[in-house]
Protein backbone atom coordinates (compact mmCIF):
# COMPACT_ATOMS: atom_id res chain seq x y z
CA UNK A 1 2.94 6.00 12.08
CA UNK A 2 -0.31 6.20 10.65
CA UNK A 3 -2.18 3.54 8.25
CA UNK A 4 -0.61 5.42 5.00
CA UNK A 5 2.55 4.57 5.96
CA UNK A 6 2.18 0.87 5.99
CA UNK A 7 4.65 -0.61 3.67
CA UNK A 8 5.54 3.04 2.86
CA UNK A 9 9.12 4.89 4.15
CA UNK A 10 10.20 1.64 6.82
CA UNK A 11 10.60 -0.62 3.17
CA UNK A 12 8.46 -3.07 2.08
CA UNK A 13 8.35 -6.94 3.38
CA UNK A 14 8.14 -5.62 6.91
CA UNK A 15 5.63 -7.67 9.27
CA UNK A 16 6.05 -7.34 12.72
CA UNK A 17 4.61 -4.90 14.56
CA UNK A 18 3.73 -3.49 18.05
CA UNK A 19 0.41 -3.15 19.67
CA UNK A 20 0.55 -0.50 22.01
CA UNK A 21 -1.82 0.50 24.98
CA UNK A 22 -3.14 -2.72 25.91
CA UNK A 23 -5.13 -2.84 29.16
CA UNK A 24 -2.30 -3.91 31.82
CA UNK A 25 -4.60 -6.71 33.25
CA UNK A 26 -4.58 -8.38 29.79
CA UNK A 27 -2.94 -12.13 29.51
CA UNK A 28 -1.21 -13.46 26.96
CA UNK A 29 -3.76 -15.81 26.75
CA UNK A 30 -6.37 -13.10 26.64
CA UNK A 31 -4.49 -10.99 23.43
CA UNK A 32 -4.37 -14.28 21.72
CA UNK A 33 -8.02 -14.60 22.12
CA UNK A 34 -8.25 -11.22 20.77
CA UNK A 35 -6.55 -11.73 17.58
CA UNK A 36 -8.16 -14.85 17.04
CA UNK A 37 -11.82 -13.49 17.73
CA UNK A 38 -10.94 -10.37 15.09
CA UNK A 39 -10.14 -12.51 12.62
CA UNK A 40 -6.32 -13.33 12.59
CA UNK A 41 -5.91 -16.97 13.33
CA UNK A 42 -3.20 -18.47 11.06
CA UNK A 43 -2.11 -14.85 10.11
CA UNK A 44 0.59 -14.64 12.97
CA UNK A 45 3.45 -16.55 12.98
CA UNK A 46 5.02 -15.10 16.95
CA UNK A 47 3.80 -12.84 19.61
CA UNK A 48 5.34 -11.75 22.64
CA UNK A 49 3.39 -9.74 25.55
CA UNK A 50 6.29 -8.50 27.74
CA UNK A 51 5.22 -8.26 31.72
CA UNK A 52 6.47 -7.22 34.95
CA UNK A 53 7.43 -10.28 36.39
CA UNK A 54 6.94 -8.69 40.29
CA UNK A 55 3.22 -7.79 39.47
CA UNK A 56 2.59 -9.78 36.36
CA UNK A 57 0.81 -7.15 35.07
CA UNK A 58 1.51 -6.96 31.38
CA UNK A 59 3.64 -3.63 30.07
CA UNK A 60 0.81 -2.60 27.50
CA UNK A 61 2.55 -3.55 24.45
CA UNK A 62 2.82 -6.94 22.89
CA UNK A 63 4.79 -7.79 19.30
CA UNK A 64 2.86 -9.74 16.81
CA UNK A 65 4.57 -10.92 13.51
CA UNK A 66 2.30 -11.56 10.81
CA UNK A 67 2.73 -14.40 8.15
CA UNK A 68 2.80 -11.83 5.22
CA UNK A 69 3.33 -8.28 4.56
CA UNK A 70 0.27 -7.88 2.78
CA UNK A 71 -1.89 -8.71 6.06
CA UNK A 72 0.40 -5.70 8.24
CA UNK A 73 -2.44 -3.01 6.56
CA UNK A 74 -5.54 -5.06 7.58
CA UNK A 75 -3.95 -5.96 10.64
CA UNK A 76 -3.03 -2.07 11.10
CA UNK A 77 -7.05 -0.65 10.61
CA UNK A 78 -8.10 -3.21 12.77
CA UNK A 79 -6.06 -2.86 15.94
CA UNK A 80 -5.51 0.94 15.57
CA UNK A 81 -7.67 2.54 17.55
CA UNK A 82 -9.20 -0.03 18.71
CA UNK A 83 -11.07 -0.07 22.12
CA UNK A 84 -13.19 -2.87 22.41
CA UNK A 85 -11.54 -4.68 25.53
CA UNK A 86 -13.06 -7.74 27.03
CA UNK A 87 -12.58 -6.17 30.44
CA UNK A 88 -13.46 -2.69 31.14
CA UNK A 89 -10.11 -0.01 30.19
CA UNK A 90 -10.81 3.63 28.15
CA UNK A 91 -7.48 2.60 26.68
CA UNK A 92 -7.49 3.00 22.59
CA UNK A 93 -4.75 0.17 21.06
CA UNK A 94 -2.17 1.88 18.95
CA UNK A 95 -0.16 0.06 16.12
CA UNK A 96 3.71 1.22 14.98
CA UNK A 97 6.41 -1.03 13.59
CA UNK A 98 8.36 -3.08 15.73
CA UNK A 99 12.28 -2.16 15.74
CA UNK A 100 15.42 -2.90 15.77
CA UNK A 101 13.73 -6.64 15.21
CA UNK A 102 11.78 -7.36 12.34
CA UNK A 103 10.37 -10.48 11.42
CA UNK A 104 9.80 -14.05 12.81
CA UNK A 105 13.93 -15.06 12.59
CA UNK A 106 14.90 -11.87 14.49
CA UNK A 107 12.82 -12.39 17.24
CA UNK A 108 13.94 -16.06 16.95
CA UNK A 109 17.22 -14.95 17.53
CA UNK A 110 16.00 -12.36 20.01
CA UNK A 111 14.42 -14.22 22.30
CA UNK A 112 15.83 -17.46 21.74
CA UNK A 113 18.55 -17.38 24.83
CA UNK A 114 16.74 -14.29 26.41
CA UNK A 115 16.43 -14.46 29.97
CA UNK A 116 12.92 -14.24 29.76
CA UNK A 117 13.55 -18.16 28.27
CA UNK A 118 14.79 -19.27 31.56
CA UNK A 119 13.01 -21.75 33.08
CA UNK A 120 12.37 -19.67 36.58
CA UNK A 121 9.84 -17.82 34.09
CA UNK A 122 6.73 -18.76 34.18
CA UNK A 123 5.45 -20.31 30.54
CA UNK A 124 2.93 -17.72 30.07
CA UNK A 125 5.23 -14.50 30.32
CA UNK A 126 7.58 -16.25 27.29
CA UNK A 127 7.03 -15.45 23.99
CA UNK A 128 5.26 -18.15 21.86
CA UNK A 129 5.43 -19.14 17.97
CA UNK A 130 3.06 -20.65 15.67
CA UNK A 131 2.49 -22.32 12.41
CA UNK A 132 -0.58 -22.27 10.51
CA UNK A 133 -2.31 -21.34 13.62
CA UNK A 134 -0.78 -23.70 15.70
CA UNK A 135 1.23 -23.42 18.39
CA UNK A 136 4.64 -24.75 17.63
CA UNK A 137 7.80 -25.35 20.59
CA UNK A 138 10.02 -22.48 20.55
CA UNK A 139 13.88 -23.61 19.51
CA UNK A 140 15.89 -24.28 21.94
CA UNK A 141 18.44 -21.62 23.32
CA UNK A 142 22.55 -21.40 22.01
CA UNK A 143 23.40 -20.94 25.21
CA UNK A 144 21.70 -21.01 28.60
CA UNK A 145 19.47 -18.10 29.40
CA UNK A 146 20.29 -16.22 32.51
CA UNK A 147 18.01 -15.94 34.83
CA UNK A 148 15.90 -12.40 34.81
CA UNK A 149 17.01 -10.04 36.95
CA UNK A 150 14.39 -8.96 39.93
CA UNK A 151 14.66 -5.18 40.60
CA UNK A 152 14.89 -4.63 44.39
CA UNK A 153 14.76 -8.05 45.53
CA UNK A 154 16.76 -9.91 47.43
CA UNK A 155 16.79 -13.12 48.99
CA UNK A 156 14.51 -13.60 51.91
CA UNK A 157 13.64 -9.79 51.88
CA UNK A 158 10.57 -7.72 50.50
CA UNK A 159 11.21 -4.24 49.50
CA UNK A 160 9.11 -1.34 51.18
CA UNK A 161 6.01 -0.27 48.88
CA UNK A 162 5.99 2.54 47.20
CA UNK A 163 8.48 4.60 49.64
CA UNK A 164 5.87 6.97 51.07
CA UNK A 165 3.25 7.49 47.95
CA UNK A 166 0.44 5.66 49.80
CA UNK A 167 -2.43 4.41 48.45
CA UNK A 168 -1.04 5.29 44.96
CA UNK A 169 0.45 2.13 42.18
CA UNK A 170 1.08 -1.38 42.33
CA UNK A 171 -2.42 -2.19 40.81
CA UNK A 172 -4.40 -2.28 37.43
């Protein structure tokens, strides 16, 4: 969706959107950094920066709710197409609305008792919330979180690579 469509055909009040194409090496730590250094500290209420917990290399995409609707456009020119990566990627960020979950109670209630809550996972890979800025504890689950499933893993054994592809994957 492009900048004119902010606010436009998804309905106004929306705020939470996705920031696509991130360099894979990026850290949660290292997107928060970004938003902060461009200007959005205090404007963001959640983010979440979903990664593969076998390489923990994150997916490229992270969710950001902002505080109010009317910062999605300024958020939107700023972060769409932008390229200016602390570490070196040709990737160009791309913004789009976040669905089926919009704003900070659905991805509350998303991610609340999410397996990706459990406390095997590693505090950095969770999703974190703030207020005014600050970082604020997330509330606690409704029901235990199961743990996160591994994809071929199993106790005590390690998968073969990349079943005959060598020297291709498995790094950013």
């Amino acid at each position: 969706e492009e900048l004119g469509d902010v606010g436009g055909s998804g309905g106004p009040g929306r705020t939470t959107v996705m920031i696509r194409n991130l360099p894979n090496n990026y850290t949660r730590a290292m997107v928060l950094a970004l938003l902060d250094e461009e200007g959005f500290s205090g404007f963001f209420d959640f983010l979440y920066l979903p990664v593969d917990f076998k390489s923990q290399a994150c997916l490229g995409y992270a969710f950001v709710n902002l505080v109010r609707p009317e910062v999605v456009p300024v958020f939107w020119k700023k972060f769409d197409g932008f390229s200016k990566w602390v570490l070196p990627s040709r990737k160009i960020c791309g913004v789009s609305w976040s669905g089926p979950h919009q704003g900070l109670a659905a991805h509350i209630e998303r991610y609340r008792s999410s397996p990706v809550m459990h406390s095997t996972v590693p505090e950095e890979f969770q999703p974190v919330l703030f207020a005014n800025g600050v970082r604020i504890p997330f509330p606690q689950p409704q029901k235990a979180p199961r743990a996160p499933r591994m994809r071929n893993l199993t106790e005590g054994h390690t998968p073969p690579k990349h079943s005959g592809r060598r020297g291709q994957g498995g790094t950013c």
